[in-house]
PDB file of N, CA and C in Angstrom:
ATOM      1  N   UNK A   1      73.283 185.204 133.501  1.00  0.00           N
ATOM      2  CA  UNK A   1      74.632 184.678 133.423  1.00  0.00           C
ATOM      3  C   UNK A   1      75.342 184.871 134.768  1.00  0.00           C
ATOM      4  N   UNK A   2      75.866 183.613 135.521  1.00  0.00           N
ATOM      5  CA  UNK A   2      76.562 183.367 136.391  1.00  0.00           C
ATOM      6  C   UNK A   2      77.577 184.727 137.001  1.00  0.00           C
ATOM      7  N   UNK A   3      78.328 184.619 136.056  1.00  0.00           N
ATOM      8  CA  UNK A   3      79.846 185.130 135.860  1.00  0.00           C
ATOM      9  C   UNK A   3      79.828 186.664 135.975  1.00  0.00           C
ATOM     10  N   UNK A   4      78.306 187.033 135.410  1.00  0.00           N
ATOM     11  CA  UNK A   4      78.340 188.647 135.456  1.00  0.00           C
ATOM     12  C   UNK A   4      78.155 189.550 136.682  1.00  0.00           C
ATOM     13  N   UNK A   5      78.038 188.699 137.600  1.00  0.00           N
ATOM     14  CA  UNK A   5      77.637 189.346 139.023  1.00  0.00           C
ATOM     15  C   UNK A   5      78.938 189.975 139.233  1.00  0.00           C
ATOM     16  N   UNK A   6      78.774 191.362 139.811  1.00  0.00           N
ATOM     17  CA  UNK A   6      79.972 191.539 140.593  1.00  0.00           C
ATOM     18  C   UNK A   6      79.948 191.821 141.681  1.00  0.00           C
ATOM     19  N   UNK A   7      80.942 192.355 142.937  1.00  0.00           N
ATOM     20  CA  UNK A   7      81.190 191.783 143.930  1.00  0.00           C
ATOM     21  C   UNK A   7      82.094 193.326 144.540  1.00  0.00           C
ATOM     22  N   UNK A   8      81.691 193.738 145.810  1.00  0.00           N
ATOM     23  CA  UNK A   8      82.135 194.875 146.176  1.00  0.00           C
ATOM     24  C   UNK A   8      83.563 194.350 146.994  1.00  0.00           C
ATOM     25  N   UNK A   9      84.730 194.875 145.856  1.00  0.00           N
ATOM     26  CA  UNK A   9      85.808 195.106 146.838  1.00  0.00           C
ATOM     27  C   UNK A   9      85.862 195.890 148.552  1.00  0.00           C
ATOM     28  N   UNK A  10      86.271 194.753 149.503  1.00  0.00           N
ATOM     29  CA  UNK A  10      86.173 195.538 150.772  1.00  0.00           C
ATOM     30  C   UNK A  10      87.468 196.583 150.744  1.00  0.00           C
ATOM     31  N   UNK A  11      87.054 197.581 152.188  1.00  0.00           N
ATOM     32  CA  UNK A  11      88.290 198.518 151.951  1.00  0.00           C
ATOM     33  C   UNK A  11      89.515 197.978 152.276  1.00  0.00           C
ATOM     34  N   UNK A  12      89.645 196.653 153.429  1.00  0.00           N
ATOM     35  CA  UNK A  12      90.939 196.090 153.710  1.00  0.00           C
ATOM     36  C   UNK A  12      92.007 195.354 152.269  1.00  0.00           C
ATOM     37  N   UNK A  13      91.105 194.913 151.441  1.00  0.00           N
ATOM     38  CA  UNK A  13      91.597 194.281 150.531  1.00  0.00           C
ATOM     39  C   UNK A  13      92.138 195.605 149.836  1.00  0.00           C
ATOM     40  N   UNK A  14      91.900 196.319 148.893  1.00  0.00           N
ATOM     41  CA  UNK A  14      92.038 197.857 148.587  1.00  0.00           C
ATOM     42  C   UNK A  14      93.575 198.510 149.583  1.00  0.00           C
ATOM     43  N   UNK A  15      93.466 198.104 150.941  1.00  0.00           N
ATOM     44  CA  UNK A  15      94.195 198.716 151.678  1.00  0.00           C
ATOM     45  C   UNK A  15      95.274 197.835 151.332  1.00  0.00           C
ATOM     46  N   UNK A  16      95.206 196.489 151.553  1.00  0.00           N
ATOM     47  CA  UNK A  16      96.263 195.853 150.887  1.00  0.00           C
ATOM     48  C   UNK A  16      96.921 195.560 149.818  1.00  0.00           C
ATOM     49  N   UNK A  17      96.248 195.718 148.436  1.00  0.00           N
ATOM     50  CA  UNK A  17      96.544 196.069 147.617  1.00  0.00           C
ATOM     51  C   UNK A  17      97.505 197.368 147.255  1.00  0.00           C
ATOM     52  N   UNK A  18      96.876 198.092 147.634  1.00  0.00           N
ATOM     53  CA  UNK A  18      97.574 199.485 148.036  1.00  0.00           C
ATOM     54  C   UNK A  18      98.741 199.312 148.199  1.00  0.00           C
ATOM     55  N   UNK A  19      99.162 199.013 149.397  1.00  0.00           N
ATOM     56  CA  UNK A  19     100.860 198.347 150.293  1.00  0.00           C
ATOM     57  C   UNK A  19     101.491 197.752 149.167  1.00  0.00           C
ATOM     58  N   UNK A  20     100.776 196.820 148.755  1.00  0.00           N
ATOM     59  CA  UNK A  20     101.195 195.819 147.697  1.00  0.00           C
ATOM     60  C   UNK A  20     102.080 196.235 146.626  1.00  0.00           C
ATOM     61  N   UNK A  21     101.243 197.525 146.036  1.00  0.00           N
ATOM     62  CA  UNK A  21     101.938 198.514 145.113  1.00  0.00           C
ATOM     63  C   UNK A  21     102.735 199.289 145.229  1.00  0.00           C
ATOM     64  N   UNK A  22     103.167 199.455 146.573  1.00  0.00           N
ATOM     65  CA  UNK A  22     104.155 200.787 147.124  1.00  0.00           C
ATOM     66  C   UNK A  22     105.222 199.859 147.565  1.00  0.00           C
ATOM     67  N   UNK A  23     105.139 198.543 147.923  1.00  0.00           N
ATOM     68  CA  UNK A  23     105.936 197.928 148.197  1.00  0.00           C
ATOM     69  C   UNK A  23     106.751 197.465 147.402  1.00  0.00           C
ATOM     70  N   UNK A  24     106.193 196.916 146.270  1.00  0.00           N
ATOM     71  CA  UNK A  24     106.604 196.642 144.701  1.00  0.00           C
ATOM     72  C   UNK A  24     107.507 197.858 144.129  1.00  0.00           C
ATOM     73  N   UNK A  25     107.057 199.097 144.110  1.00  0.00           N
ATOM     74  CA  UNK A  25     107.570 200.675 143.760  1.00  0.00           C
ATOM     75  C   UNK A  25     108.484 200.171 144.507  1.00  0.00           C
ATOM     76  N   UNK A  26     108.960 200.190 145.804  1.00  0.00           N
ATOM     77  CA  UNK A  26     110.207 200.479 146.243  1.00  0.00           C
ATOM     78  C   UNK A  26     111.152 199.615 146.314  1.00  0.00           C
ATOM     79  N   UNK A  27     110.917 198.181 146.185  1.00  0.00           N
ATOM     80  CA  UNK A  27     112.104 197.395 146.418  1.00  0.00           C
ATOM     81  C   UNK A  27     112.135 196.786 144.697  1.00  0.00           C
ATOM     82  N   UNK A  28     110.975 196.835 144.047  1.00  0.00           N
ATOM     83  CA  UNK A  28     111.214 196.670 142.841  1.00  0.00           C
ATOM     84  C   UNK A  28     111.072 195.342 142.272  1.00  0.00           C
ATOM     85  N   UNK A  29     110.891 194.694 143.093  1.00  0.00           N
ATOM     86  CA  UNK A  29     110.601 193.060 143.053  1.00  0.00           C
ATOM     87  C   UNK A  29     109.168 192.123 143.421  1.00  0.00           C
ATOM     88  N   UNK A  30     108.976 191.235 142.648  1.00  0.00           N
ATOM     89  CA  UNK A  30     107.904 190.743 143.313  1.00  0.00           C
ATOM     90  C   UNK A  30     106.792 191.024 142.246  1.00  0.00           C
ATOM     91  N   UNK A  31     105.780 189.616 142.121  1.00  0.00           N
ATOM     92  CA  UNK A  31     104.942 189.162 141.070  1.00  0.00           C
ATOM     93  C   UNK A  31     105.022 189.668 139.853  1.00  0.00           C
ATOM     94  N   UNK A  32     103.934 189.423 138.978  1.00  0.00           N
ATOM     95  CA  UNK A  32     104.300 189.346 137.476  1.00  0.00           C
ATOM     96  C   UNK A  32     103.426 190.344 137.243  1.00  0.00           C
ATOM     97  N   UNK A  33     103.275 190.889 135.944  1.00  0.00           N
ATOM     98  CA  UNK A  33     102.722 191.884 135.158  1.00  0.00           C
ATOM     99  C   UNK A  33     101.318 191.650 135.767  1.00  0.00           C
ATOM    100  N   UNK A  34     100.521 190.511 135.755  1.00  0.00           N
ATOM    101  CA  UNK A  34      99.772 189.934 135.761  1.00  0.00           C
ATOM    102  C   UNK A  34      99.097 190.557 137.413  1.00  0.00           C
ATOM    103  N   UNK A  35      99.717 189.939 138.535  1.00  0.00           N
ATOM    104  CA  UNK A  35      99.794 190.625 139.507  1.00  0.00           C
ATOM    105  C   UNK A  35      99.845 192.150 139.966  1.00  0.00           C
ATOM    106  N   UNK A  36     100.589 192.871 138.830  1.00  0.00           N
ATOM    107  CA  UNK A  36     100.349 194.166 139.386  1.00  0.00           C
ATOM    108  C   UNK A  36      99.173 194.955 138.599  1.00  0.00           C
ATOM    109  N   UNK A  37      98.663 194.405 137.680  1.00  0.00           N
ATOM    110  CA  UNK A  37      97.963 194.583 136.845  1.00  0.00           C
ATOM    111  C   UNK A  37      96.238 194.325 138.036  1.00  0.00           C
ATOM    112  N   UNK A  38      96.870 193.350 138.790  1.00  0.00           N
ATOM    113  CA  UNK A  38      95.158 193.043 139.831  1.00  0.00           C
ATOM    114  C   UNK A  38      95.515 193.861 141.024  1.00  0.00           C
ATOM    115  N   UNK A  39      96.800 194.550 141.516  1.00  0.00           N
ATOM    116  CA  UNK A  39      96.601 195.142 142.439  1.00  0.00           C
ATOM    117  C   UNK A  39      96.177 196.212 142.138  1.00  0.00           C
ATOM    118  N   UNK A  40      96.248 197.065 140.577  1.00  0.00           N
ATOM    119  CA  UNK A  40      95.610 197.923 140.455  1.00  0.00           C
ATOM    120  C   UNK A  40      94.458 198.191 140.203  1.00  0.00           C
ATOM    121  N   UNK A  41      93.867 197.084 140.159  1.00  0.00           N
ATOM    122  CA  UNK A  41      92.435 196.561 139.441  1.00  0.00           C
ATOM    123  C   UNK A  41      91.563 196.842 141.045  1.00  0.00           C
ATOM    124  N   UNK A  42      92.432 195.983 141.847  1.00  0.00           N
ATOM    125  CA  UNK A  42      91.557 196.370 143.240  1.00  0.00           C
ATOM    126  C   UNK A  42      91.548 197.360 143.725  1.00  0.00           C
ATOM    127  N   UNK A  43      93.010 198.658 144.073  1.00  0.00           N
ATOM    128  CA  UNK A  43      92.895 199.749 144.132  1.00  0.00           C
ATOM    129  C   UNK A  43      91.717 200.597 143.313  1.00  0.00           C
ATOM    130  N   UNK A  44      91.421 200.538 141.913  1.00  0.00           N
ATOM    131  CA  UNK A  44      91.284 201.501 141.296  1.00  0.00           C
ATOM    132  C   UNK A  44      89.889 201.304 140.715  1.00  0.00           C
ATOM    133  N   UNK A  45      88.961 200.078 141.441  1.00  0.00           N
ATOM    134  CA  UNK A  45      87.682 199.592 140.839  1.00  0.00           C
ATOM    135  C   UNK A  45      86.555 199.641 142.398  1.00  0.00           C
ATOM    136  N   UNK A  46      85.923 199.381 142.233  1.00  0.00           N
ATOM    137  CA  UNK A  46      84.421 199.423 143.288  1.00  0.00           C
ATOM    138  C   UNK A  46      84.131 197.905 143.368  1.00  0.00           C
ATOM    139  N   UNK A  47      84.480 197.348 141.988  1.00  0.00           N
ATOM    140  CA  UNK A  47      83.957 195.997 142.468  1.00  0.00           C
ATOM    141  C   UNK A  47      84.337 194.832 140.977  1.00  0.00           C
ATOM    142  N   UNK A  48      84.390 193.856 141.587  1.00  0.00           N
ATOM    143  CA  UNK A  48      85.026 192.995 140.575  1.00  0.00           C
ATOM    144  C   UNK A  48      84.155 191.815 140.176  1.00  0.00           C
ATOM    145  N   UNK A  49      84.306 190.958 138.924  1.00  0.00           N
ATOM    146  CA  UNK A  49      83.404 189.766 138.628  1.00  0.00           C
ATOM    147  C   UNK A  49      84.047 188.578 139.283  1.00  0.00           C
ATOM    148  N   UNK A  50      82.529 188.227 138.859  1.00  0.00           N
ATOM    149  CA  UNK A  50      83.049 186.048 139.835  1.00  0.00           C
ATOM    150  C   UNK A  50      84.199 185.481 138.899  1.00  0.00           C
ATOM    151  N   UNK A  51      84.211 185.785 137.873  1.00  0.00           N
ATOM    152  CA  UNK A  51      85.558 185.348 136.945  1.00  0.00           C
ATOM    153  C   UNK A  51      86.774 185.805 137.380  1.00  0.00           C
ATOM    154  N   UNK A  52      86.853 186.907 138.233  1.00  0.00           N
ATOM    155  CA  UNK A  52      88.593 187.067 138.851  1.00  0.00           C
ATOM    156  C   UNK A  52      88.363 186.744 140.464  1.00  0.00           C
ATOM    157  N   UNK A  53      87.303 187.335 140.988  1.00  0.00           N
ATOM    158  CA  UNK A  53      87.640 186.304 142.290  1.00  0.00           C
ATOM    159  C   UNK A  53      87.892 184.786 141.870  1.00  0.00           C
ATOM    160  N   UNK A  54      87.670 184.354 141.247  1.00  0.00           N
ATOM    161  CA  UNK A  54      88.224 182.643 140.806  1.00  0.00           C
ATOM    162  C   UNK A  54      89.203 182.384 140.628  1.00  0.00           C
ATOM    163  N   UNK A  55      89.422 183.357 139.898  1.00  0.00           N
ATOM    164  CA  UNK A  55      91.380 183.564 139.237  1.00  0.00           C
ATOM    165  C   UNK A  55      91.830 183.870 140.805  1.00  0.00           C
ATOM    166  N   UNK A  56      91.419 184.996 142.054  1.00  0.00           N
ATOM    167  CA  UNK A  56      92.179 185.431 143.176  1.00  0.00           C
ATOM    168  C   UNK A  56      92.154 184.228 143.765  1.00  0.00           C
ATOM    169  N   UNK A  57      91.378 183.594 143.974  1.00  0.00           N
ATOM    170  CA  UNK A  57      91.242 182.482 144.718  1.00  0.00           C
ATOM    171  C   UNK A  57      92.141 181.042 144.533  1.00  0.00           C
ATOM    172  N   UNK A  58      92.477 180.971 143.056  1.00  0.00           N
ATOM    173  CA  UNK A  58      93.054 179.753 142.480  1.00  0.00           C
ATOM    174  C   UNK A  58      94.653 180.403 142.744  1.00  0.00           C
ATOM    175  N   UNK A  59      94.525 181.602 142.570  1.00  0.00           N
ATOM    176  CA  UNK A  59      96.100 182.626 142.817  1.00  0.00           C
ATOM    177  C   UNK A  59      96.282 182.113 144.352  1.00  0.00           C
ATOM    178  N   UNK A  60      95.749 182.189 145.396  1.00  0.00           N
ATOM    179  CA  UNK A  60      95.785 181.967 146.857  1.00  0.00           C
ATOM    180  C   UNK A  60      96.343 180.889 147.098  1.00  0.00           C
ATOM    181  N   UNK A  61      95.398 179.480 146.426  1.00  0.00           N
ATOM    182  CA  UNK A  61      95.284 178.271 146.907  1.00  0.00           C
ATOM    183  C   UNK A  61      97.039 178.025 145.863  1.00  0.00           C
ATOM    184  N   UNK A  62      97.893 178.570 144.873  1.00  0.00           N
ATOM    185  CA  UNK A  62      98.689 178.195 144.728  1.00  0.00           C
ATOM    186  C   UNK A  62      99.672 178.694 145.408  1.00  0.00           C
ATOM    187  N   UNK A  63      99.852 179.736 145.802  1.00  0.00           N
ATOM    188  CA  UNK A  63     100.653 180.813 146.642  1.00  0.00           C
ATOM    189  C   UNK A  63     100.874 180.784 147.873  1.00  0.00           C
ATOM    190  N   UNK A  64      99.707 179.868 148.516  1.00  0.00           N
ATOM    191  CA  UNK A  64      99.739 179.459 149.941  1.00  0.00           C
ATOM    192  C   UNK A  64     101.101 179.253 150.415  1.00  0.00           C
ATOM    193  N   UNK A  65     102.501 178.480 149.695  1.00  0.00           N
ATOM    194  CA  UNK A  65     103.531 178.277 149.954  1.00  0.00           C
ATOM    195  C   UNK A  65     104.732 179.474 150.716  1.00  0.00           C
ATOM    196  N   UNK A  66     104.349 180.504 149.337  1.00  0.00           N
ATOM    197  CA  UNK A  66     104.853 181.619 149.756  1.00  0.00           C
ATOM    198  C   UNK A  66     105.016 182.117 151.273  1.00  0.00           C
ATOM    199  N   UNK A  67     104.137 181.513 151.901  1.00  0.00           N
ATOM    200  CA  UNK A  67     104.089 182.378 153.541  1.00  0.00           C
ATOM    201  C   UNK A  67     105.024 181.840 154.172  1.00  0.00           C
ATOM    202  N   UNK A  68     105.903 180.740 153.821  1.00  0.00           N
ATOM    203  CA  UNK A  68     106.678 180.197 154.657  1.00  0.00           C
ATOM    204  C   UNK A  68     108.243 180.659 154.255  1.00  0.00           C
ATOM    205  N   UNK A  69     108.033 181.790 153.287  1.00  0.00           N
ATOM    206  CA  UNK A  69     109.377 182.343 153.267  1.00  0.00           C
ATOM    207  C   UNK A  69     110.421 183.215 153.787  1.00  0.00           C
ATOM    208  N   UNK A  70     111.386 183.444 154.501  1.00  0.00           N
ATOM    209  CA  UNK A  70     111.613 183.903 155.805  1.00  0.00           C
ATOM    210  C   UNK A  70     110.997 185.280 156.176  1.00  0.00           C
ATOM    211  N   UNK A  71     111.091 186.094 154.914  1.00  0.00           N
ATOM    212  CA  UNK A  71     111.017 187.780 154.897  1.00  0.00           C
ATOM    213  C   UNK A  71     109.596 187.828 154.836  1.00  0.00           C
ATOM    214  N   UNK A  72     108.644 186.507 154.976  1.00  0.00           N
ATOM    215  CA  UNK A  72     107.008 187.051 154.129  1.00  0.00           C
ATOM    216  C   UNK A  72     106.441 187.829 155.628  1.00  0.00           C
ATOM    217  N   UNK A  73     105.854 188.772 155.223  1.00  0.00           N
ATOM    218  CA  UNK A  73     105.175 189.911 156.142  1.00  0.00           C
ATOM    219  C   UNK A  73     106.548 191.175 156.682  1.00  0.00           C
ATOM    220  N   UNK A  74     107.731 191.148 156.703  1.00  0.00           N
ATOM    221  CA  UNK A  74     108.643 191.703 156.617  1.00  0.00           C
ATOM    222  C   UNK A  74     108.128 193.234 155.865  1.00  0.00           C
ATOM    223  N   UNK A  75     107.354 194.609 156.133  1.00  0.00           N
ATOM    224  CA  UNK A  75     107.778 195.683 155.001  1.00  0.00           C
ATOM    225  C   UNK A  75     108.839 196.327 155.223  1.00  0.00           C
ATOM    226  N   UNK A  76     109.984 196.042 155.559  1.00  0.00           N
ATOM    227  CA  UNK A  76     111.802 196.705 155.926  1.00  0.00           C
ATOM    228  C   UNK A  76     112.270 195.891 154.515  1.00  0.00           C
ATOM    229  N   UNK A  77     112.221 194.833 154.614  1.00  0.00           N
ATOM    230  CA  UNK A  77     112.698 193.903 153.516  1.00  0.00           C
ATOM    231  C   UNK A  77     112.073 192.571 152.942  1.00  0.00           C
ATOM    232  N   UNK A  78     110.739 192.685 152.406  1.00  0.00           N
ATOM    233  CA  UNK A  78     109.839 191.885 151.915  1.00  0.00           C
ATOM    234  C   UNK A  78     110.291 190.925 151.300  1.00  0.00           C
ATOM    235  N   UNK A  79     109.759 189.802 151.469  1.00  0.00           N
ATOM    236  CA  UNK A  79     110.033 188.168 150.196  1.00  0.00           C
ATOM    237  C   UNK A  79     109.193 188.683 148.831  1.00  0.00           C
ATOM    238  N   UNK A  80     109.780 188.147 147.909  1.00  0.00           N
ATOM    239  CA  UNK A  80     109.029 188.418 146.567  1.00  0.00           C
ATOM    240  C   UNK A  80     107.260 188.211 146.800  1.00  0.00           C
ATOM    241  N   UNK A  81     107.394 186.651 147.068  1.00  0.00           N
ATOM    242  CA  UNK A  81     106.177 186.202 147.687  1.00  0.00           C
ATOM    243  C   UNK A  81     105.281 187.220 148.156  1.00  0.00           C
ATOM    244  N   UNK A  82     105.655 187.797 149.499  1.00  0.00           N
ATOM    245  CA  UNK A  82     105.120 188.863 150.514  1.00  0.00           C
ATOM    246  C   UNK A  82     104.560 189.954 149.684  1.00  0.00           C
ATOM    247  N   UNK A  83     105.645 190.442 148.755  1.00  0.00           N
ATOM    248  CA  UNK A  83     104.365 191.321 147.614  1.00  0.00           C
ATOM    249  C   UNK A  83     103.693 191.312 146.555  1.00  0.00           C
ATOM    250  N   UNK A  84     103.702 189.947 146.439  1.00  0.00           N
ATOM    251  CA  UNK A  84     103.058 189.711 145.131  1.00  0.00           C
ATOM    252  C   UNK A  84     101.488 189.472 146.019  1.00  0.00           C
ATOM    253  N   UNK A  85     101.534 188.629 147.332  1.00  0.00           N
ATOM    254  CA  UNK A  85     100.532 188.260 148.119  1.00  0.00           C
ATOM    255  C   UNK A  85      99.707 189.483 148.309  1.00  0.00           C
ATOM    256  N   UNK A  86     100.648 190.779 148.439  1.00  0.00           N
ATOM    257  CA  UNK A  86      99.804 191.835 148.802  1.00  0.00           C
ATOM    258  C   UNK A  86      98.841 192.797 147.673  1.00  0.00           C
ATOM    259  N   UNK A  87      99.940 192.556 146.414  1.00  0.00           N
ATOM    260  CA  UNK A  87      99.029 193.334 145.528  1.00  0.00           C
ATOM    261  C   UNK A  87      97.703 192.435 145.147  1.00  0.00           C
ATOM    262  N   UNK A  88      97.481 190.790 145.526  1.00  0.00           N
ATOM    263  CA  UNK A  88      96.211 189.911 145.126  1.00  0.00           C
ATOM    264  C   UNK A  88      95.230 190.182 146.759  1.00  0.00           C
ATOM    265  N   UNK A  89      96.020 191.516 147.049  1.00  0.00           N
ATOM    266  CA  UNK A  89      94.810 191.981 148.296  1.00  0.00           C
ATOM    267  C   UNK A  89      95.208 191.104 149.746  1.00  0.00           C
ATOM    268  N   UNK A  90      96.284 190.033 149.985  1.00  0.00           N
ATOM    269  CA  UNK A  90      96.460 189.711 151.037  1.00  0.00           C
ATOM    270  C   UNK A  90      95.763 188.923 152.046  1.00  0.00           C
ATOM    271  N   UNK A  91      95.307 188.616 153.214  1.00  0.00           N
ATOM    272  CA  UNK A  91      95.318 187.569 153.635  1.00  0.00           C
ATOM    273  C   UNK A  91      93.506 187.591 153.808  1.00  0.00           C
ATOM    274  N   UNK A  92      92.935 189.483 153.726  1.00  0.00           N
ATOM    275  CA  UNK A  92      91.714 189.260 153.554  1.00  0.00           C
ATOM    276  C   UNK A  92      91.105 188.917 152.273  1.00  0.00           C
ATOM    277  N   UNK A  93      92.027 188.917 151.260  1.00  0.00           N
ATOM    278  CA  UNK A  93      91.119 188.419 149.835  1.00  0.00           C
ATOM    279  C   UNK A  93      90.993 186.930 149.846  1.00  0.00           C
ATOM    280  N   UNK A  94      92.063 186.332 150.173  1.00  0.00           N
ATOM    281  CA  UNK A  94      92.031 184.961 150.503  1.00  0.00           C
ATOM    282  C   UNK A  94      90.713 184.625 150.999  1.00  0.00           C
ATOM    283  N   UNK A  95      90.561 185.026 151.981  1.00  0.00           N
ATOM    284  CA  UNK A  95      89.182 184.802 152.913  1.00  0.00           C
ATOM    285  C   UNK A  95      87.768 185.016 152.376  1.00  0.00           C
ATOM    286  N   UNK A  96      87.655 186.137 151.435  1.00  0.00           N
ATOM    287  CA  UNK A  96      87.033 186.544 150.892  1.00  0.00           C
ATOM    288  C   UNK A  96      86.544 185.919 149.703  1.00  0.00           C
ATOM    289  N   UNK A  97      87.714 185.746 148.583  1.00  0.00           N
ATOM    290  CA  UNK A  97      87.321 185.024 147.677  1.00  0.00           C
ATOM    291  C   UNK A  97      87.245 183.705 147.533  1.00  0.00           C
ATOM    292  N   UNK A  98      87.584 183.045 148.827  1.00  0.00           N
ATOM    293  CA  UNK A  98      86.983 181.573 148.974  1.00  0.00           C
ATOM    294  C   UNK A  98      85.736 181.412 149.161  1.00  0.00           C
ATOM    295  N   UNK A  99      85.394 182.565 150.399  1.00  0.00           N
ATOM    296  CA  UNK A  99      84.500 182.333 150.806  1.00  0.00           C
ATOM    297  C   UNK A  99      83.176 182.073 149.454  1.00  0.00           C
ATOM    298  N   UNK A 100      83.205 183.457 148.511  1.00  0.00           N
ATOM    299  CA  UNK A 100      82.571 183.815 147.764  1.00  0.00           C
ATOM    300  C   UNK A 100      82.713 182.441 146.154  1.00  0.00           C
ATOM    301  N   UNK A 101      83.525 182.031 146.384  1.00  0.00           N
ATOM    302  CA  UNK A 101      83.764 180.857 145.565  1.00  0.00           C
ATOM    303  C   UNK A 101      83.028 179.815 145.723  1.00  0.00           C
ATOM    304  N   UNK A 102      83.031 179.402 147.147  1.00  0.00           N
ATOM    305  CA  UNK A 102      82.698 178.446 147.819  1.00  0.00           C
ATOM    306  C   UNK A 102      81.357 178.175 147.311  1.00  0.00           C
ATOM    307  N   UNK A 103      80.160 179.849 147.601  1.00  0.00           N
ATOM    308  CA  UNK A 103      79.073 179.744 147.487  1.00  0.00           C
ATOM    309  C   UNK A 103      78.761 179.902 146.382  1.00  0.00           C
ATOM    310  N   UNK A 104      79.579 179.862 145.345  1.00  0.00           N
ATOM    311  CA  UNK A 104      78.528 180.210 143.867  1.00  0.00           C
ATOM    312  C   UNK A 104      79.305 179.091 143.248  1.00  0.00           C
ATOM    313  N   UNK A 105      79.802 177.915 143.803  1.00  0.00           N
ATOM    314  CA  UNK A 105      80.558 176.443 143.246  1.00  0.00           C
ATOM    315  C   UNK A 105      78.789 175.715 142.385  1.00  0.00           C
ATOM    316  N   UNK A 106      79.148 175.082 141.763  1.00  0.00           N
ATOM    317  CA  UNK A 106      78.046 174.157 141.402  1.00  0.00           C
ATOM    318  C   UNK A 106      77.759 172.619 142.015  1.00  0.00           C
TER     319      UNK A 106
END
């Protein structure tokens, strides 16, 4: 079965995730249950299935917008965007879970 492979979270993604969550803690704003629920998933796991890199990836390709919001990359005073981007691991998961998408597409 396809889907059961899993897939070693790198430490940058982890690292961003991380931010993601401390950033969220302090200003209090930014993505949904859903979202903080995967930044802890990446913090707090070794490695994840091809069924949520799909979900990170489809999360990316809709979110892409987000970067053009004034505060995104800002950690003094973050855009909602900016941490929701960080707890889905940030600009290396993007990279990552395309990449890894890309190659297990049919």
């Amino acid at each position: 079965m396809e889907n059961a492979k899993e897939f070693k979270i790198p430490p940058s993604i982890k690292k961003n995730a991380e931010k993601g969550l401390k950033l969220r803690e302090k200003f209090g704003k930014g993505s949904t249950q859903v979202g903080i629920r995967r930044g802890h998933q990446l913090v707090n796991n070794d490695s994840i299935s091809l069924e949520i890199i799909k979900k990170m990836s489809a999360y990316f390709a809709r979110h892409e917008v987000d970067k053009q919001a004034k505060e995104f990359g800002n950690d003094e005073n973050p855009s909602k965007g900016y941490i929701a981007w960080m707890l889905w691991g940030g600009d290396e998961a993007k990279e990552w879970t395309d990449k890894i998408k890309k190659e297990h597409s049919k």
